[in-house]
N, C-alpha and C. Protein backbone atom coordinates (compact mmCIF):
# COMPACT_ATOMS: atom_id res chain seq x y z
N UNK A 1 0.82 -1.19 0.00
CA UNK A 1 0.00 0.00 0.00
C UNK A 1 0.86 1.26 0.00
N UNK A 2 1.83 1.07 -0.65
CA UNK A 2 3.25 2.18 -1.05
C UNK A 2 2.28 3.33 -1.67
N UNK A 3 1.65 3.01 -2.17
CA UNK A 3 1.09 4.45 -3.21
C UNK A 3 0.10 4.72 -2.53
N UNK A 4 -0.67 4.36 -2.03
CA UNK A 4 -2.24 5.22 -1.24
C UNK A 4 -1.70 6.09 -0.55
N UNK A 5 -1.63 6.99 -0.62
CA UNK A 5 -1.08 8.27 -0.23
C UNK A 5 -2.28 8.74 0.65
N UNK A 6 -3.25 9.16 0.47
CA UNK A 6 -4.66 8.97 1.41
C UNK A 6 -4.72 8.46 2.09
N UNK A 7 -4.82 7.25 1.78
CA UNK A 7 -4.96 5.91 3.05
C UNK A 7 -4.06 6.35 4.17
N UNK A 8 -2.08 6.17 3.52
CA UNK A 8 -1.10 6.30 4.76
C UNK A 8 -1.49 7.85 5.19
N UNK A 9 -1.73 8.48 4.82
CA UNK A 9 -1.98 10.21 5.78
C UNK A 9 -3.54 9.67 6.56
N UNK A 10 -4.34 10.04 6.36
CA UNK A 10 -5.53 9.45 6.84
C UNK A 10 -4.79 8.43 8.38
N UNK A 11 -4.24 7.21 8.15
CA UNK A 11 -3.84 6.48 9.35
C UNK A 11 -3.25 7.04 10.25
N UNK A 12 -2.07 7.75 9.76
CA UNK A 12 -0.90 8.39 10.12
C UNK A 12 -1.50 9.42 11.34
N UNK A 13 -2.46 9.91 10.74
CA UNK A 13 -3.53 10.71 11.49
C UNK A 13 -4.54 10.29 12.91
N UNK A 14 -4.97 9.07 12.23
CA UNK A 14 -5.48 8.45 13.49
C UNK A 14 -5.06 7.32 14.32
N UNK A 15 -4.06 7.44 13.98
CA UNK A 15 -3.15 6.20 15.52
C UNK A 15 -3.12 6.96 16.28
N UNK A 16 -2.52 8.50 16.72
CA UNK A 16 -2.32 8.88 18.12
C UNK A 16 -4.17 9.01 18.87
N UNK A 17 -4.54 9.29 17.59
CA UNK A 17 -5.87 9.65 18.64
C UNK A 17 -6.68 7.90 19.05
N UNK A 18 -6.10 6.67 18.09
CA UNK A 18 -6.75 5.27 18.77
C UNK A 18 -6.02 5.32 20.09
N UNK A 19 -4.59 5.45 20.01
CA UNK A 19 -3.98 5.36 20.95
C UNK A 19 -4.27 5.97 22.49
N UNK A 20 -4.45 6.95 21.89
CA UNK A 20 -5.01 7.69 23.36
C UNK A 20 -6.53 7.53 23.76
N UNK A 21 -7.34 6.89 22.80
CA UNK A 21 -8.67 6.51 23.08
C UNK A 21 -8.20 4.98 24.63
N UNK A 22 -7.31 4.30 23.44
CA UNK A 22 -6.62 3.13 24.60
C UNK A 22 -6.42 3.53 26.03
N UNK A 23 -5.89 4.81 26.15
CA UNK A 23 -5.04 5.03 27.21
C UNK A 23 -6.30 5.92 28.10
N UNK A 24 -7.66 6.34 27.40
CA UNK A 24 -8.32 6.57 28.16
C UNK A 24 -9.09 5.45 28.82
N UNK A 25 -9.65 4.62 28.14
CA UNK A 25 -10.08 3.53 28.67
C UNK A 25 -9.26 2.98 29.91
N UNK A 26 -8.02 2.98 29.84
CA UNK A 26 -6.97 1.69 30.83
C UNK A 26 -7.13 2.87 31.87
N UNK A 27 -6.97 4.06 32.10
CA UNK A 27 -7.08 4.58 33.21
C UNK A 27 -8.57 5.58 33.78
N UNK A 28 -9.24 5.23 33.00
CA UNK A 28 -11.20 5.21 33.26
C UNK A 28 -11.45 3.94 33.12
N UNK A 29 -11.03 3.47 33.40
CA UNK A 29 -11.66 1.42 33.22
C UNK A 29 -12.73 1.19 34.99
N UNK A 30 -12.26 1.73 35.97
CA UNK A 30 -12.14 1.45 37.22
C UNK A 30 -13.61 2.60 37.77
N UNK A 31 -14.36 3.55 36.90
CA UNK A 31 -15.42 4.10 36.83
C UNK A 31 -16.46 3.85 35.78
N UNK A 32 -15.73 3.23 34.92
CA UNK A 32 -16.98 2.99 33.81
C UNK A 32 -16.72 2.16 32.82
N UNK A 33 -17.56 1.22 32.17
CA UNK A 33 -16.87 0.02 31.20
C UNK A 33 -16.01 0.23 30.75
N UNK A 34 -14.89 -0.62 31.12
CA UNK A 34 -13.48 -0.66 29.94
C UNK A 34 -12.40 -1.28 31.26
N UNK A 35 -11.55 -1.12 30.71
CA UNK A 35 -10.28 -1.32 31.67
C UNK A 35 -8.72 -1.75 30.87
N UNK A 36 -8.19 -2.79 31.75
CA UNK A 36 -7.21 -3.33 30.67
C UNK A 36 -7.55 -4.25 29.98
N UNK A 37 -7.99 -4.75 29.66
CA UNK A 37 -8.48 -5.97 28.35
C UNK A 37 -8.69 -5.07 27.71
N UNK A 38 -9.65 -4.14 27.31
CA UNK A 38 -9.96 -3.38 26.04
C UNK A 38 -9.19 -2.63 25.83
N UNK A 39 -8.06 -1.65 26.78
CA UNK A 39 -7.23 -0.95 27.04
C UNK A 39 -6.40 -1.75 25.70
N UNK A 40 -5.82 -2.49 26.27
CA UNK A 40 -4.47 -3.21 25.29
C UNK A 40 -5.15 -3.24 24.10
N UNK A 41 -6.71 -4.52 23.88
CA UNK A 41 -6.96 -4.31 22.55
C UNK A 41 -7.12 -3.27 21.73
N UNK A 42 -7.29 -2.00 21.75
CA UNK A 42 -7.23 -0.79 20.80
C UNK A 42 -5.82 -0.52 20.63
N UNK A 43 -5.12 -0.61 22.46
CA UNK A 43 -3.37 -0.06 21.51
C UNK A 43 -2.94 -0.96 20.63
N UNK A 44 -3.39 -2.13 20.78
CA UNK A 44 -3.36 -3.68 19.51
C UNK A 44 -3.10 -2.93 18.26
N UNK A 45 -4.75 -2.79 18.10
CA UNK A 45 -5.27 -2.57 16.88
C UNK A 45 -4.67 -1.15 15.97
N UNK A 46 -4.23 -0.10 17.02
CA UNK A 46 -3.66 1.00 16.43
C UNK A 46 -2.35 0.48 15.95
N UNK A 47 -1.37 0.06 16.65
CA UNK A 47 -0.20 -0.42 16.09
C UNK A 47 -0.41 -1.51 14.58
N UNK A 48 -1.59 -2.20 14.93
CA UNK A 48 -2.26 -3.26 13.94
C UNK A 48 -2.39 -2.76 12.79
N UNK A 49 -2.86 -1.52 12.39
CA UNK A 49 -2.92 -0.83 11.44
C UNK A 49 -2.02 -0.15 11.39
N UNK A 50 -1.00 0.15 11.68
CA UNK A 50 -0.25 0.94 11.37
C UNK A 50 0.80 -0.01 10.49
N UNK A 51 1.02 -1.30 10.90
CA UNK A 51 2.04 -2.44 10.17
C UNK A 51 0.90 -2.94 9.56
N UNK A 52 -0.48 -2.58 8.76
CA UNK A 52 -0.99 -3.11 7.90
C UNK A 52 -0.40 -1.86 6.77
N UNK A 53 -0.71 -0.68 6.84
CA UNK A 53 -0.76 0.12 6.11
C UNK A 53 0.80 0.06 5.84
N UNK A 54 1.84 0.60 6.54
CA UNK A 54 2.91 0.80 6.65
C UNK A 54 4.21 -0.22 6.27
N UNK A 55 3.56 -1.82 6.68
CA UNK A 55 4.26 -2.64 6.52
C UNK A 55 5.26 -3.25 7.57
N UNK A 56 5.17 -4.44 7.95
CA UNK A 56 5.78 -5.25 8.92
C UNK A 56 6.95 -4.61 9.39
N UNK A 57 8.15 -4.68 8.29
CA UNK A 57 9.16 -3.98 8.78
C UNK A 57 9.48 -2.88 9.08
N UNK A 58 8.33 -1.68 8.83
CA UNK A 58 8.60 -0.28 9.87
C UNK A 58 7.97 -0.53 10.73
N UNK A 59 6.78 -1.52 11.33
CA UNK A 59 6.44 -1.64 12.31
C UNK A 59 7.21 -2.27 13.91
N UNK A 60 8.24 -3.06 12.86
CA UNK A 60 9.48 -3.11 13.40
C UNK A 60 10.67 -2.73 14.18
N UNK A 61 10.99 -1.37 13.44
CA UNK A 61 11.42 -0.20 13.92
C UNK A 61 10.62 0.29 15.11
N UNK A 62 9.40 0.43 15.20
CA UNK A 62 8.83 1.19 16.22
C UNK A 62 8.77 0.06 17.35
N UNK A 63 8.30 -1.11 17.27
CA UNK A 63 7.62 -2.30 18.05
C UNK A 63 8.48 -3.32 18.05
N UNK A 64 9.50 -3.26 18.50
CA UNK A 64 10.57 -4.75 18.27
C UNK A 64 9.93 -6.14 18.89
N UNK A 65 9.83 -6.80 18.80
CA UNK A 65 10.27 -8.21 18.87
C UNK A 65 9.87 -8.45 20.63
N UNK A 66 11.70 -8.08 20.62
CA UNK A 66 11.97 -8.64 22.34
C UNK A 66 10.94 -7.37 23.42
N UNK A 67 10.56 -6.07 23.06
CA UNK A 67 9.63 -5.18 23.57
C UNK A 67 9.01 -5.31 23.79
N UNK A 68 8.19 -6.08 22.78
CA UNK A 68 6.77 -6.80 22.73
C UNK A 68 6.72 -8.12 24.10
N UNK A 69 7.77 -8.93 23.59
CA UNK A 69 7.99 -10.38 24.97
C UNK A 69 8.18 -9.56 26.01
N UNK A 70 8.79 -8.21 26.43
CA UNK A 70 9.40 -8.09 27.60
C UNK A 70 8.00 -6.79 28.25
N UNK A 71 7.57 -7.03 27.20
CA UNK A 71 5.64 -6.10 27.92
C UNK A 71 5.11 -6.80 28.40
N UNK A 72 5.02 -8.29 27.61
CA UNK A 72 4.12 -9.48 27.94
C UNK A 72 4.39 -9.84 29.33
N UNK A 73 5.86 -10.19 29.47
CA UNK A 73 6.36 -10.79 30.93
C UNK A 73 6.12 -9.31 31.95
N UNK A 74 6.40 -8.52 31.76
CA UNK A 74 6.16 -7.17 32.82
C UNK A 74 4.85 -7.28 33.92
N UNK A 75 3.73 -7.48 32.24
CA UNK A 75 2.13 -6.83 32.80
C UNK A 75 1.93 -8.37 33.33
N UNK A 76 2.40 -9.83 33.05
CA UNK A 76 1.71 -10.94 33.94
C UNK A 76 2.70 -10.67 35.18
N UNK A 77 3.98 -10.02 35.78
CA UNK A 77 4.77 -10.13 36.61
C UNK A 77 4.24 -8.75 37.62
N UNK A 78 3.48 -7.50 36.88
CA UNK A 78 2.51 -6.78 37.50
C UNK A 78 1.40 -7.53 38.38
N UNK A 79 0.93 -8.66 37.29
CA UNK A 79 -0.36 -8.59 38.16
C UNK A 79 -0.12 -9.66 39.04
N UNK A 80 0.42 -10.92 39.21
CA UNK A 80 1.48 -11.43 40.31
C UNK A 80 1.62 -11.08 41.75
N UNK A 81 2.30 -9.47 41.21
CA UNK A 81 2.97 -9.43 42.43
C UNK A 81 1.95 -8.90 43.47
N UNK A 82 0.97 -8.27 42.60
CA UNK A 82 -0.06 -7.71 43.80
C UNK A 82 -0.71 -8.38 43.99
N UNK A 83 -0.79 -9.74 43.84
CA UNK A 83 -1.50 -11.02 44.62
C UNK A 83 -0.54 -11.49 45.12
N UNK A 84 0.84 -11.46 45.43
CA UNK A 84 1.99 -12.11 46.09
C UNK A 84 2.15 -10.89 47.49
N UNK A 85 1.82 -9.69 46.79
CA UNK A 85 2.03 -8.81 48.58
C UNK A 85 1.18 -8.81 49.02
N UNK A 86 -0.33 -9.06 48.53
CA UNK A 86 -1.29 -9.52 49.31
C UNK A 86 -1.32 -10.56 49.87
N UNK A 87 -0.53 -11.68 49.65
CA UNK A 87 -0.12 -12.72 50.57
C UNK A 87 0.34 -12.46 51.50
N UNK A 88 1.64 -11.68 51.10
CA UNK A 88 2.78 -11.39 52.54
C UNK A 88 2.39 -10.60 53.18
N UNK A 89 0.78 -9.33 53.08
CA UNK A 89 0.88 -8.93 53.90
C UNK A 89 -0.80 -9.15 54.68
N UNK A 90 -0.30 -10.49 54.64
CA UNK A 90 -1.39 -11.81 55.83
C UNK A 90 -3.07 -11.42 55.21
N UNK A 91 -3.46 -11.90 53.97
CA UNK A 91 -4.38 -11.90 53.75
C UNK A 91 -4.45 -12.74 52.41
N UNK A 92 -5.93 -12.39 51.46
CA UNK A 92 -5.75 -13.65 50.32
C UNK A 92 -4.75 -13.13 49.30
N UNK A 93 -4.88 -14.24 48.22
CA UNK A 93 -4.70 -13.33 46.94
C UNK A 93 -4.98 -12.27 46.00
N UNK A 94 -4.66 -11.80 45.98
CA UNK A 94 -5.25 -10.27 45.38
C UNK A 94 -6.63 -9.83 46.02
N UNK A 95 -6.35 -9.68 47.57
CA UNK A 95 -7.13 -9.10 48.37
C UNK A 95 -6.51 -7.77 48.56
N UNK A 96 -7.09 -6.66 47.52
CA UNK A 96 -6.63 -5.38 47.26
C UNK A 96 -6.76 -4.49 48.23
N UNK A 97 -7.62 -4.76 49.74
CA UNK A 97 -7.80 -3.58 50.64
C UNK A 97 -6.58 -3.73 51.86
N UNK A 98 -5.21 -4.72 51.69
CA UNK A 98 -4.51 -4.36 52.63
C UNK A 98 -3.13 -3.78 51.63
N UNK A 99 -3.13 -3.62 50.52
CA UNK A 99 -2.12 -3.07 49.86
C UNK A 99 -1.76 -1.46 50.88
N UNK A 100 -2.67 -1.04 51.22
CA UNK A 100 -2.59 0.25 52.15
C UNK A 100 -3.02 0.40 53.34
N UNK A 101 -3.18 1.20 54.26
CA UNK A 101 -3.67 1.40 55.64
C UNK A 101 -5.23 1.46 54.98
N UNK A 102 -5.65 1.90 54.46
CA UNK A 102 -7.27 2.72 54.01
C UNK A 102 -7.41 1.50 53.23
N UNK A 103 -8.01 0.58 53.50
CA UNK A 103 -8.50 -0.71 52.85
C UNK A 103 -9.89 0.00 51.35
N UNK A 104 -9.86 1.13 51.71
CA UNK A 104 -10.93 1.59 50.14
C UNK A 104 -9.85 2.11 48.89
N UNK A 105 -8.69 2.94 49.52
CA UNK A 105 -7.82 3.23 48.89
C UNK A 105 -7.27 2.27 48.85
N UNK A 106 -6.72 1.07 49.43
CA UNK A 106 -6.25 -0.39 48.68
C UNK A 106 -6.78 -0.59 47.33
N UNK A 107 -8.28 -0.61 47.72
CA UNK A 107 -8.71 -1.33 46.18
C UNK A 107 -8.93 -0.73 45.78
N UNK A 108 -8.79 1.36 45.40
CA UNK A 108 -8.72 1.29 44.21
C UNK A 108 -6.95 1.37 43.62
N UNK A 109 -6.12 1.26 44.48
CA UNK A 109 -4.88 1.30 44.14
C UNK A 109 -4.51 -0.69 43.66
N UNK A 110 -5.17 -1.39 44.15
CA UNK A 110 -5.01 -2.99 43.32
C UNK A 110 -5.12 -2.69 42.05
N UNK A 111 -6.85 -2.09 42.26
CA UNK A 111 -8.05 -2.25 41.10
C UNK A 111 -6.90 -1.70 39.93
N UNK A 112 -6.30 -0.24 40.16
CA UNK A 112 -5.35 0.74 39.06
C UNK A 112 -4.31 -0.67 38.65
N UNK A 113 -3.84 -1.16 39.48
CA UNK A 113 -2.19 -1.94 39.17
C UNK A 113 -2.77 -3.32 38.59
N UNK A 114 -3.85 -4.08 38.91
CA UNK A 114 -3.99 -4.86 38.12
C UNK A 114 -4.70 -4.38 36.70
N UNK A 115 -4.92 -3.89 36.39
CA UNK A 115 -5.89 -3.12 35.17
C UNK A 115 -4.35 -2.84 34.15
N UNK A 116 -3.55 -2.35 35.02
CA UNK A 116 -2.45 -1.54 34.09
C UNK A 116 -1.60 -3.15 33.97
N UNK A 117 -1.08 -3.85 34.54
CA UNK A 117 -0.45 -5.86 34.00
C UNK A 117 -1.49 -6.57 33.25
N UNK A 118 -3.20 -6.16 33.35
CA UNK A 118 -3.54 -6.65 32.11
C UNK A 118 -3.69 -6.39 30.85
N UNK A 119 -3.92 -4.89 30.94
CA UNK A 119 -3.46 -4.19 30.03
C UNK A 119 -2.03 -4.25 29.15
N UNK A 120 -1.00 -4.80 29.73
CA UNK A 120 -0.29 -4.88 28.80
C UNK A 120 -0.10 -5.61 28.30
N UNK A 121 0.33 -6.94 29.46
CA UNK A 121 -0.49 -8.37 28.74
C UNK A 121 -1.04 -8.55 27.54
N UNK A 122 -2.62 -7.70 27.44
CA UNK A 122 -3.49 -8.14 26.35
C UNK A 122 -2.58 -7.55 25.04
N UNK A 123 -2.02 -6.27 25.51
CA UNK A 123 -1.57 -5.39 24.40
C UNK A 123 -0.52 -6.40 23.43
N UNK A 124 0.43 -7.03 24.63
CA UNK A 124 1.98 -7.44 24.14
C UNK A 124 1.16 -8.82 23.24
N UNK A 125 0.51 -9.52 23.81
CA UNK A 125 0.33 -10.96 23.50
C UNK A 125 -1.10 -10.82 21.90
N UNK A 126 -1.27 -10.08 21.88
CA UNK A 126 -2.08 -9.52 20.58
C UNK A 126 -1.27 -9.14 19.60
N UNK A 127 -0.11 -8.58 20.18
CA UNK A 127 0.85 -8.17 18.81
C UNK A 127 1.67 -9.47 18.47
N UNK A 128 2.18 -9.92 19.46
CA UNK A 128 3.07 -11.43 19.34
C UNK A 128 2.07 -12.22 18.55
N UNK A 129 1.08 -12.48 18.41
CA UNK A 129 0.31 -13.06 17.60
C UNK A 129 -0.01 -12.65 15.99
N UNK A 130 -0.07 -11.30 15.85
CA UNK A 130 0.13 -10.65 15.01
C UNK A 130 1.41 -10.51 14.32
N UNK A 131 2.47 -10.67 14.85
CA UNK A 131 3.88 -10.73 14.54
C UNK A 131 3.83 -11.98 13.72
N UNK A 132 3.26 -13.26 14.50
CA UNK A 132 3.55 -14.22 13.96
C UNK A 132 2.80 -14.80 12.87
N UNK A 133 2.14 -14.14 12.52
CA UNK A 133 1.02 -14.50 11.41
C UNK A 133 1.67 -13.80 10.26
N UNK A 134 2.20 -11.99 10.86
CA UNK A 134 2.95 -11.48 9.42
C UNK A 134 4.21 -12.51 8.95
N UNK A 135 4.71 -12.60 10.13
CA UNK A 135 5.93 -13.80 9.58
C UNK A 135 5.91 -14.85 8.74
N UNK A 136 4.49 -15.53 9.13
CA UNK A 136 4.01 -16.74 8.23
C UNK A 136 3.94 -16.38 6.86
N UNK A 137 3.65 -15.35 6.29
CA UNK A 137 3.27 -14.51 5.10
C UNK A 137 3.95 -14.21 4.51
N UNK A 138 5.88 -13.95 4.74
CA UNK A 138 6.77 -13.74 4.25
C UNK A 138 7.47 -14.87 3.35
């Protein structure tokens, strides 16, 4: 799609604003439908189109490889750990109201930190999938 000159301006145009649609959702997720699952899927889909239009290998340049694996391992090692200090600090798993003294401000400070490890999660492991399908194609 070297020559649609339309098309690539037109896109070029609306990735920052999918993107930041993403980034409203992941941090309004916790007042009103959305969160990190849908969060990641739009930053997916913006990057998604951008290596449709643009092509695998500048998507490349922007989105490497090991970035992508090392988002994936981050956001499951995010959401982990705040069910691992909710262990250690003598309660269940991801029992979000002793993360703090103010057990309401716990959960919404869990509610924020797990939202933001699934969020990336969904993001990284949507593109790794996507990676590997452009690969197949080559």
């Amino acid at each position: 799609m070297e020559d649609d000159i339309i098309l690539r301006t037109v896109i070029k145009l609306l990735i920052p604003f999918i993107l930041m649609f993403g980034l409203y959702v992941q941090f309004h997720g916790e007042y009103s439908p959305g969160g990190g699952f849908q969060a990641g899927v739009i930053c997916a889909a913006g990057f998604i189109v951008f290596g449709l239009i643009y092509g695998l290998n500048d998507l490349f340049d922007i989105l490497s490889v090991g970035i992508v694996r090392f988002l994936c391992s981050l956001g499951v090692l995010i959401y982990g750990a705040v069910g691992v200090i909710s262990i250690l600090k003598g309660s269940k798993f991801l029992d979000y109201s002793v993360l703090t003294s103010d057990p309401v401000q716990g959960q919404a400070l869990g509610i924020l930190v797990i939202e933001i490890g699934v969020g990336l999660t969904v993001f990284s492991v949507i593109m790794l999938i996507f990676y590997m399908f452009g690969e197949r194609s080559k």
